[in-house]
Protein backbone atom coordinates (compact mmCIF):
# COMPACT_ATOMS: atom_id res chain seq x y z
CA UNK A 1 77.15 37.46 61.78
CA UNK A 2 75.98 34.83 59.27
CA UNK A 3 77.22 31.52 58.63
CA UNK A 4 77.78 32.70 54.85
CA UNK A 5 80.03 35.81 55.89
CA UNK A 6 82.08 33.84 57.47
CA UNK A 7 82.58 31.29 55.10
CA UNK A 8 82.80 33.48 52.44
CA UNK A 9 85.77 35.32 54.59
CA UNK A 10 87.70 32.39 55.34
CA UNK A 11 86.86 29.76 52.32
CA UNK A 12 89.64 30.17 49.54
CA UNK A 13 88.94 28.43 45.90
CA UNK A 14 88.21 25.32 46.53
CA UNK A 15 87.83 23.01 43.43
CA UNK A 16 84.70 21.24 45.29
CA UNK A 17 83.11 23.93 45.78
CA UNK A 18 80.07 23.77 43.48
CA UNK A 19 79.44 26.67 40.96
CA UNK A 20 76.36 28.31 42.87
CA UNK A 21 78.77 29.16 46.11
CA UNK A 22 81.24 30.77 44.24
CA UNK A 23 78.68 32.78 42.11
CA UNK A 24 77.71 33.49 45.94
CA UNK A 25 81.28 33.96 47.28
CA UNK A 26 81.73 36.24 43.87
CA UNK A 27 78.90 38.45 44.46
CA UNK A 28 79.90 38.52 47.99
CA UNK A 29 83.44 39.77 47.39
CA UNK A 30 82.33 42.28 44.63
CA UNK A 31 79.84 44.29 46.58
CA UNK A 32 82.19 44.52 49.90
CA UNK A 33 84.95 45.55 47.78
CA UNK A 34 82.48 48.40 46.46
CA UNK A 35 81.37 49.41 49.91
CA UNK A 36 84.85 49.16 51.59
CA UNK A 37 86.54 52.33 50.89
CA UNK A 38 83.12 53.90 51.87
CA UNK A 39 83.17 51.99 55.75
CA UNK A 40 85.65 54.84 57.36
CA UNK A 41 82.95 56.63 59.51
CA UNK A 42 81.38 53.18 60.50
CA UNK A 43 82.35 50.80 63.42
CA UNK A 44 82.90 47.61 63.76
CA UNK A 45 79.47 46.11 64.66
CA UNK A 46 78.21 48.33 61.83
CA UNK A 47 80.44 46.74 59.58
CA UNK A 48 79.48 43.40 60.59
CA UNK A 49 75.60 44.38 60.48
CA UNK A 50 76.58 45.32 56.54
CA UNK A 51 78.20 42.31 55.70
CA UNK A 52 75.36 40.67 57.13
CA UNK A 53 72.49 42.27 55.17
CA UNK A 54 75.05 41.79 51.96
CA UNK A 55 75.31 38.34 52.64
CA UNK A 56 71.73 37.54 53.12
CA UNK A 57 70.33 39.80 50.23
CA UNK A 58 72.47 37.68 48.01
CA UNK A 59 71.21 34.40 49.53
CA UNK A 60 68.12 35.16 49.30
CA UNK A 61 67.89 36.48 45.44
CA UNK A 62 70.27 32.85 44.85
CA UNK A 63 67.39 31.01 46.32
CA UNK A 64 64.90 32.81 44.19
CA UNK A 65 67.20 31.70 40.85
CA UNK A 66 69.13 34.28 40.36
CA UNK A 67 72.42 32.77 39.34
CA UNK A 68 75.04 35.62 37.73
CA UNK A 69 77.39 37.17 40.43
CA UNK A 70 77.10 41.06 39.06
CA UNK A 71 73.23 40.93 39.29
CA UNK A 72 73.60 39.05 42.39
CA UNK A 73 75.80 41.77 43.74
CA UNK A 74 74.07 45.32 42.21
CA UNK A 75 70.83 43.55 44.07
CA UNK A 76 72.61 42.79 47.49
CA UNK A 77 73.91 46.65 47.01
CA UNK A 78 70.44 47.46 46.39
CA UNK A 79 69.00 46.18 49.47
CA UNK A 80 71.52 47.60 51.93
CA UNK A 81 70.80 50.68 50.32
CA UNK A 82 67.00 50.72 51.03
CA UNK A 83 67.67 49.05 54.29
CA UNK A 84 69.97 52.00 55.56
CA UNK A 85 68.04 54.39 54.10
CA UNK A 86 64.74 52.92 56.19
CA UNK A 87 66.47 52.76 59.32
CA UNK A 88 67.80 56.53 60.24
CA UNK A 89 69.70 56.91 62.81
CA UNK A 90 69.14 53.26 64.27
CA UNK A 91 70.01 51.62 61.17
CA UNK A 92 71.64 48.71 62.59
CA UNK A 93 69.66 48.28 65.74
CA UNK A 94 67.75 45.18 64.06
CA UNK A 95 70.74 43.05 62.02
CA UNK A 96 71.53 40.26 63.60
């Protein structure tokens, strides 16, 4: 699991925090509450594999400027999308 899902799990507001994490943390939170509902059939290292390609889509389009949480999350969603979609039935094999 990431260092970023983690943080993002256990990090409340914090009024240090700098305005880039919590677009992060707020992208973060928006597209896992989307998927959540959705998890029932998966277990729990699929889960984490999810919240792992989440939180590294979202990293990665932060460190290529995006800045607005929505995009930020519609993007991550995005990715896990095409990522599930290319892996079949060993979809998570590769997440670490």
């Amino acid at each position: 699991m990431s260092d970023f899902v983690a943080e993002a799990e256990m990090r409340s507001v914090d009024p240090f925090q700098d305005e880039a994490d919590r677009v992060r943390q707020d992208a973060y939170e928006q597209a896992w509450a989307a998927l959540r509902p959705e998890l029932g059939e998966f277990g729990e290292s699929e889960i984490l594999s999810i919240r792992s390609v989440l939180a590294q889509s979202i990293l990665e389009a932060a460190d290529q400027g995006e800045a607005d949480s929505a995009r930020l999350c519609v993007s991550a969603l995005q990715k896990l999308s095409a990522y599930l979609r290319g892996q079949g039935s060993n979809r998570f094999d590769s997440v670490s």
